[in-house]
Protein backbone atom coordinates (compact mmCIF):
# COMPACT_ATOMS: atom_id res chain seq x y z
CA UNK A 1 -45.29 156.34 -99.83
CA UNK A 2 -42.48 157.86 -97.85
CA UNK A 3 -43.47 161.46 -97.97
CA UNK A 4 -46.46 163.71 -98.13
CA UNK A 5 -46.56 167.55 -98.78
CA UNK A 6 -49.83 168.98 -97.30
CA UNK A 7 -49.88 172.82 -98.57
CA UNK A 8 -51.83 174.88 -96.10
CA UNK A 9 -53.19 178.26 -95.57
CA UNK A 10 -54.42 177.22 -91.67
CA UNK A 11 -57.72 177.56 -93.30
CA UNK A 12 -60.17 174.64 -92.32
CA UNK A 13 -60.17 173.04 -95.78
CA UNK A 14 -56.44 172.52 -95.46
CA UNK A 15 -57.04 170.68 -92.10
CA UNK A 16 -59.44 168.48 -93.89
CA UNK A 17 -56.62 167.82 -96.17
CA UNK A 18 -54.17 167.58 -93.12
CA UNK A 19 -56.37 165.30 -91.36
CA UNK A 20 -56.35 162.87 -94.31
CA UNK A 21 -52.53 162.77 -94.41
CA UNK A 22 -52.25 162.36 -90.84
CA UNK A 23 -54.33 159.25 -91.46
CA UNK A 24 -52.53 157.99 -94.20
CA UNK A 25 -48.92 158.57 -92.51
CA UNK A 26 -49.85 156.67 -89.49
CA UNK A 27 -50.66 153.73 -91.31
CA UNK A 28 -48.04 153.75 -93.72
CA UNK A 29 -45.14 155.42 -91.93
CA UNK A 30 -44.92 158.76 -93.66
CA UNK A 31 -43.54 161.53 -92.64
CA UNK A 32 -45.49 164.96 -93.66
CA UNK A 33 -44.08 168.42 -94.52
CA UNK A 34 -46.59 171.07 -94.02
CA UNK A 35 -45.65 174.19 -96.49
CA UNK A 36 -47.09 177.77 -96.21
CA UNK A 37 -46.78 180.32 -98.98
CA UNK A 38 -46.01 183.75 -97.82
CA UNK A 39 -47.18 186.34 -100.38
CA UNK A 40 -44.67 188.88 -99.96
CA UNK A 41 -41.86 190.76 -102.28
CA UNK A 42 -38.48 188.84 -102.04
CA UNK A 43 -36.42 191.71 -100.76
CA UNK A 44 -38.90 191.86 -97.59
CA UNK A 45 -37.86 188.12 -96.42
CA UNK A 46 -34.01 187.98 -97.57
CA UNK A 47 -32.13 188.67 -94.44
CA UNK A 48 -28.73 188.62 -96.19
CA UNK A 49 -29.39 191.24 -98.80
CA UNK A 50 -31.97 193.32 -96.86
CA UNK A 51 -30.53 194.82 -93.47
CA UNK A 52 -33.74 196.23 -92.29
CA UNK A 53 -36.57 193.82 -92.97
CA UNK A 54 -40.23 195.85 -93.31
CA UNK A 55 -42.05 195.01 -90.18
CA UNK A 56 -44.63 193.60 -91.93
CA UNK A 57 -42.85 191.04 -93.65
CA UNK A 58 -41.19 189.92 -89.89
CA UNK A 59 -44.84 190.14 -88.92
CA UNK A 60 -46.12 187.58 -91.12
CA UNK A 61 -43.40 185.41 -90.52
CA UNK A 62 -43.69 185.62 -87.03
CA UNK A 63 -47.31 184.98 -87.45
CA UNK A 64 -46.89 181.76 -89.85
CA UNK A 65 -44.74 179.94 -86.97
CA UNK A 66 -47.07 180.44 -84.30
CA UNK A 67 -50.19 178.93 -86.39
CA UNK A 68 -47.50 176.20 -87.15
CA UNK A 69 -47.03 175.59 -83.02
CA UNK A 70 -50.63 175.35 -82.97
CA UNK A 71 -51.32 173.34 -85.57
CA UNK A 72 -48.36 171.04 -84.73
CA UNK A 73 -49.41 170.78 -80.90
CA UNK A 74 -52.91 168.91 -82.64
CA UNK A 75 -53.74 165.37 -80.99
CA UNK A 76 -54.13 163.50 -84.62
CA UNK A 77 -50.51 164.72 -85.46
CA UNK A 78 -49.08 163.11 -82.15
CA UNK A 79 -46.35 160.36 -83.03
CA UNK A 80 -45.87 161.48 -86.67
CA UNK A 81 -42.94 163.13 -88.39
CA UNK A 82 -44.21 166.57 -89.15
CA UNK A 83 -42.08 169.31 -90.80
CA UNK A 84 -43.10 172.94 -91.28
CA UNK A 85 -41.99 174.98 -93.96
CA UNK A 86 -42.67 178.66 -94.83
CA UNK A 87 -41.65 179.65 -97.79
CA UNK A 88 -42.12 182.98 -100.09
CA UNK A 89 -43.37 181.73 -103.65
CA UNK A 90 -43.82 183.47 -107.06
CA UNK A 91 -46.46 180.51 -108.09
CA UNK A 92 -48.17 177.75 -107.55
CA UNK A 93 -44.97 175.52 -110.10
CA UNK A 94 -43.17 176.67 -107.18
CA UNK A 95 -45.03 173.86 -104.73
CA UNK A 96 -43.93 171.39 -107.13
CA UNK A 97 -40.34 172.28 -106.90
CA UNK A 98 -40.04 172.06 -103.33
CA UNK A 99 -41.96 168.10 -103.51
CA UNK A 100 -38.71 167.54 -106.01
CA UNK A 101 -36.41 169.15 -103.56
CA UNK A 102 -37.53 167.10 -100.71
CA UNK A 103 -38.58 163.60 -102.78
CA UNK A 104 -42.13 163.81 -101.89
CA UNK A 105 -44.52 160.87 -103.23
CA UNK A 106 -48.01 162.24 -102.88
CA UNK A 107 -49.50 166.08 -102.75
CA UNK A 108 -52.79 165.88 -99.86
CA UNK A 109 -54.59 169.28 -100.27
CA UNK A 110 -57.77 170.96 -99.24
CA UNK A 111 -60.08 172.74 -101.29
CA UNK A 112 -63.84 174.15 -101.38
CA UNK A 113 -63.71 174.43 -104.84
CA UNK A 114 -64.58 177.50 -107.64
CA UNK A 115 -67.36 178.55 -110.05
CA UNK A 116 -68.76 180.71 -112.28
CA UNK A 117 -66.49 183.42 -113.26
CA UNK A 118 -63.95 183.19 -110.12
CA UNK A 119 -63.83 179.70 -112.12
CA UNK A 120 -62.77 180.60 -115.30
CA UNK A 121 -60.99 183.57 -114.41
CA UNK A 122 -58.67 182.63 -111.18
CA UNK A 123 -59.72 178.48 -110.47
CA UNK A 124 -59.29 177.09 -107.04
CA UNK A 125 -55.64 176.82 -105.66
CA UNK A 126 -55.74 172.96 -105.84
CA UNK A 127 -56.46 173.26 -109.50
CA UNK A 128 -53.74 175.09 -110.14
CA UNK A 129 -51.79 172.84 -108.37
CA UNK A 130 -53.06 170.07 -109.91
CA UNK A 131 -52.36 171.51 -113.38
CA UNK A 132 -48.77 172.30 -112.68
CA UNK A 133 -47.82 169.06 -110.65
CA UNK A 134 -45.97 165.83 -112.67
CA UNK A 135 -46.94 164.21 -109.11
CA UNK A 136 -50.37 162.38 -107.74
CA UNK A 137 -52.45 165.14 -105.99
CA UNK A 138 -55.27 164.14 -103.48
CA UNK A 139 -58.00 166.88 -102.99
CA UNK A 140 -60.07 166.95 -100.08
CA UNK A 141 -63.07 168.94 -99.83
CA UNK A 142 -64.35 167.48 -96.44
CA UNK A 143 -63.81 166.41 -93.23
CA UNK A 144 -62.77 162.10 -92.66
CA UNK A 145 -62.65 161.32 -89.22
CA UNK A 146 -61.73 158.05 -90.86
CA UNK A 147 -60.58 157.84 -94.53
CA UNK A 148 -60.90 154.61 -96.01
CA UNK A 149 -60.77 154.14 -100.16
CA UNK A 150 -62.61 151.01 -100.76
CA UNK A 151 -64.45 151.88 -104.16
CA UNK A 152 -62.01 153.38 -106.26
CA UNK A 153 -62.97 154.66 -109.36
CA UNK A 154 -60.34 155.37 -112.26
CA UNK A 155 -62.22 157.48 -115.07
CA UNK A 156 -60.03 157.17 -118.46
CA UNK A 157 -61.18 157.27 -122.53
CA UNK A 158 -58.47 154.15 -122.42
CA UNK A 159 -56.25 155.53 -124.77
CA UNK A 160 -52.32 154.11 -124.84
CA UNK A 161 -50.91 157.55 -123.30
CA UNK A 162 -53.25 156.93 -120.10
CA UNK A 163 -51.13 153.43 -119.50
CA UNK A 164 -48.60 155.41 -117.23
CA UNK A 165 -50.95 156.68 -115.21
CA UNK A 166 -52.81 153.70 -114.69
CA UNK A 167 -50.01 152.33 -113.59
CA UNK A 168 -49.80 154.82 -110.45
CA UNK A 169 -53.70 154.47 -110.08
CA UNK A 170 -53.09 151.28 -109.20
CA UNK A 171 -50.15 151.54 -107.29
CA UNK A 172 -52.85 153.62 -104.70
CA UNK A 173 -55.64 150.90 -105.33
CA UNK A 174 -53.16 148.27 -103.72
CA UNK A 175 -51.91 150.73 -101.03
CA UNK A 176 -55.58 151.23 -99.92
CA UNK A 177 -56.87 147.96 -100.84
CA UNK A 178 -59.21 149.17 -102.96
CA UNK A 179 -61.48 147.67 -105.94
CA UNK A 180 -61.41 150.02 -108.79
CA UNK A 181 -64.40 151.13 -111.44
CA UNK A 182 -62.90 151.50 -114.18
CA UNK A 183 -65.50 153.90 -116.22
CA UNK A 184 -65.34 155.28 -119.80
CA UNK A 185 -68.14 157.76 -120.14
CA UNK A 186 -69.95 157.94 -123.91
CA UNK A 187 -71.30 161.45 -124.90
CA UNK A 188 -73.05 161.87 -127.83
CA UNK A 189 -70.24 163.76 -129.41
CA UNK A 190 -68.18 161.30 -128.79
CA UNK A 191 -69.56 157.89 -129.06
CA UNK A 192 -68.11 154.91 -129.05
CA UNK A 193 -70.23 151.51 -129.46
CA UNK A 194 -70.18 149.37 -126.23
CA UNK A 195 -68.46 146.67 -128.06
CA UNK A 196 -65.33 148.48 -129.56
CA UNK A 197 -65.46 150.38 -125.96
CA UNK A 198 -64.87 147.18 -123.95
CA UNK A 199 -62.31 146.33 -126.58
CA UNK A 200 -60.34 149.44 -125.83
CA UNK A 201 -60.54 148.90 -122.05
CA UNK A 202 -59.39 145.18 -122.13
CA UNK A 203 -56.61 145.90 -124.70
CA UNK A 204 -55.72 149.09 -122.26
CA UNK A 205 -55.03 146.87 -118.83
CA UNK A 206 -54.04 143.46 -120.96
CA UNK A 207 -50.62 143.90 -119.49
CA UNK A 208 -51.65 144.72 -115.55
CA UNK A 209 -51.51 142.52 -113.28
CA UNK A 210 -54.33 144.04 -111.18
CA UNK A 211 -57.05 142.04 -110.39
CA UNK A 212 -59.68 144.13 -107.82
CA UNK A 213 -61.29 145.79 -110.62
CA UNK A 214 -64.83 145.87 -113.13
CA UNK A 215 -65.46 147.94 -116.28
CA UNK A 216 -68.65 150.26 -116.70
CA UNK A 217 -69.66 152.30 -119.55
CA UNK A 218 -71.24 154.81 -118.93
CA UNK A 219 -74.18 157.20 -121.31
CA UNK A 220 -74.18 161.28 -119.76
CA UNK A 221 -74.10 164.42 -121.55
CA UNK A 222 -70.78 164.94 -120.34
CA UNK A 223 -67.91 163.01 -119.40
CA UNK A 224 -67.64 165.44 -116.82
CA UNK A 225 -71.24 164.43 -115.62
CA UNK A 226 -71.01 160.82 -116.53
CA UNK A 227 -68.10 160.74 -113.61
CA UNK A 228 -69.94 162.32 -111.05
CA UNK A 229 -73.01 160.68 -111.55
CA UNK A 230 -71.34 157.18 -111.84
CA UNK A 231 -69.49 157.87 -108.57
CA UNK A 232 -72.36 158.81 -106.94
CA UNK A 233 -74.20 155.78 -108.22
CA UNK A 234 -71.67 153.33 -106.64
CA UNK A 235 -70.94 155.41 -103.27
CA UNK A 236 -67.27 155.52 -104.52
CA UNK A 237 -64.59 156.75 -102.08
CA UNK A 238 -62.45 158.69 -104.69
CA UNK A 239 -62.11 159.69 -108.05
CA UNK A 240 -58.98 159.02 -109.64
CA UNK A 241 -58.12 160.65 -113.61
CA UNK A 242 -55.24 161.51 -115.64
CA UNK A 243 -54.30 164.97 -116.42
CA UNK A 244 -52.75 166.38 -119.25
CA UNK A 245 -51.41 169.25 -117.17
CA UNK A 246 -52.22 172.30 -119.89
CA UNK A 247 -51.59 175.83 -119.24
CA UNK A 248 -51.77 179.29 -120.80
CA UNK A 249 -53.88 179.58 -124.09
CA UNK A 250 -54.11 175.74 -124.60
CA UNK A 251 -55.42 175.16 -120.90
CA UNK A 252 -57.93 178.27 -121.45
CA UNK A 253 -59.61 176.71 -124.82
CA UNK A 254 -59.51 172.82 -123.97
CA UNK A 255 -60.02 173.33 -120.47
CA UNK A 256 -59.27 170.40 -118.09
CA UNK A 257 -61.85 167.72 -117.21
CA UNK A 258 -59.02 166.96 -114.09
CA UNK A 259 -59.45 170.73 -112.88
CA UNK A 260 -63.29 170.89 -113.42
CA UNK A 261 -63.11 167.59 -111.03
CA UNK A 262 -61.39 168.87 -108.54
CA UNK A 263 -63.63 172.07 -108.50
CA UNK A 264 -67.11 170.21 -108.37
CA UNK A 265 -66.76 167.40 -107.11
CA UNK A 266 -67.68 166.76 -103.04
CA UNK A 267 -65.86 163.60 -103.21
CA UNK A 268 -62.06 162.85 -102.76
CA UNK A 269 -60.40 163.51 -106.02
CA UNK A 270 -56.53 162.29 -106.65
CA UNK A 271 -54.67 163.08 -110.06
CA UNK A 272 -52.33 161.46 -112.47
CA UNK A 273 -49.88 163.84 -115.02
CA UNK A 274 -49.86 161.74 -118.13
């Protein structure tokens, strides 16, 4: 893990998240870009084609460096490789094309969630990100003075096109040194007997050689339930799933168990595109 993009909008949530990377670069010798969005029209920020910026945009700008020297100047940053970035940004896609530009292995972003309308209507910005990103995203909704991940648990219905991401859930298991739960919640729409269940679970991870792990199933009304209540159950650290990454009309009638994570739960949540 050689770089992490932390996303901020100097609100306290995205120190959270800051705090977290800090962490996590100091032990593993990342180095962190820190990216703000400006929300302004193009023409406002292009120096070369505009020869009279608006004030306002200058403003803003001016504004977005200082919070940087602030931020920057912070004692848990000291001795890390920190680079701001400001950037003006059409959408959230755009975040992911900047972790491309730069090579960047892991997203660390803050969030206090949505619900209710705001929910279905707008979503939190980390689920947006998290539906647009083909790269792990860890969502922090509160403050670690000292993040550890020692019960992991990797929520999954175990089917073949999950293997991939497995594979990177892993990856962060061995990186923290974590055991992971691996859960498949039952619903009563969907139920699966507990014998054909644990089939599909040892047939998934036959061909992994990761050890530091046990396999639950798990009876809720939801699978979205089932998670949180299972987590809660075991004290677990984080919540790792797999995302399918949907958007438009698609995203709006299958929804995203991933996004509805990432809004509700209190815990740590980190995300896998399949």
């Amino acid at each position: 893990m050689k770089k992490i993009l932390v996303p901020t909008d100097f609100s306290d949530q995205a120190e959270n998240a800051l705090k977290v990377a800090a962490q996590l670069a100091k032990k593993h010798g990342s180095e962190i870009y820190l990216l703000h969005m400006l929300e302004l029209p193009l023409q406002q920020v292009d120096m070369m084609n505009t020869p009279s910026p608006l004030p306002e945009a200058m403003f803003f700008m001016k504004l977005a460096h200082q919070k940087f020297e602030h931020l920057m100047a912070k004692d848990y940053l000291k001795g890390l490789e920190v680079h701001d970035i400001v950037k003006n940004y059409p959408s959230f896609s755009s975040i992911i094309d900047t972790c491309h530009e730069l090579n960047v292995d892991l997203i660390v972003m803050g969030s206090h969630g949505a619900s209710g309308l705001k929910e279905m209507f707008i979503g939190s910005n980390a689920e947006k990100v998290v539906r647009t990103s083909d790269l792990p995203v860890l969502v922090i909704k509160n403050n670690h003075t000292k993040f550890t991940i020692n019960r992991f648990v990797f929520a999954s219905d175990f089917n073949k096109d999950n293997k991939e991401t497995y594979k990177q859930a892993t990856a962060f298991a061995k990186l923290f040194g974590a055991k992971m739960f691996l859960v498949m919640v039952n619903t009563a729409n969907n139920f699966i007997p507990t014998v054909e269940a644990n089939e599909r679970i040892q047939d998934f991870i036959k061909d992994s050689d990761f050890k530091e792990y046990t396999t639950h199933i798990y009876n809720d009304e939801t699978v979205e339930a089932g998670i949180l209540n299972f987590s809660k159950e075991i004290d677990a650290d984080l919540i790792g799933i797999s995302t399918h990454g949907r958007q438009g009309i698609s995203h709006f009638l299958n929804g995203s168990i991933s996004e509805d994570l990432v809004n509700h739960a209190s815990r740590p949540v980190i995300t896998f595109k399949i």
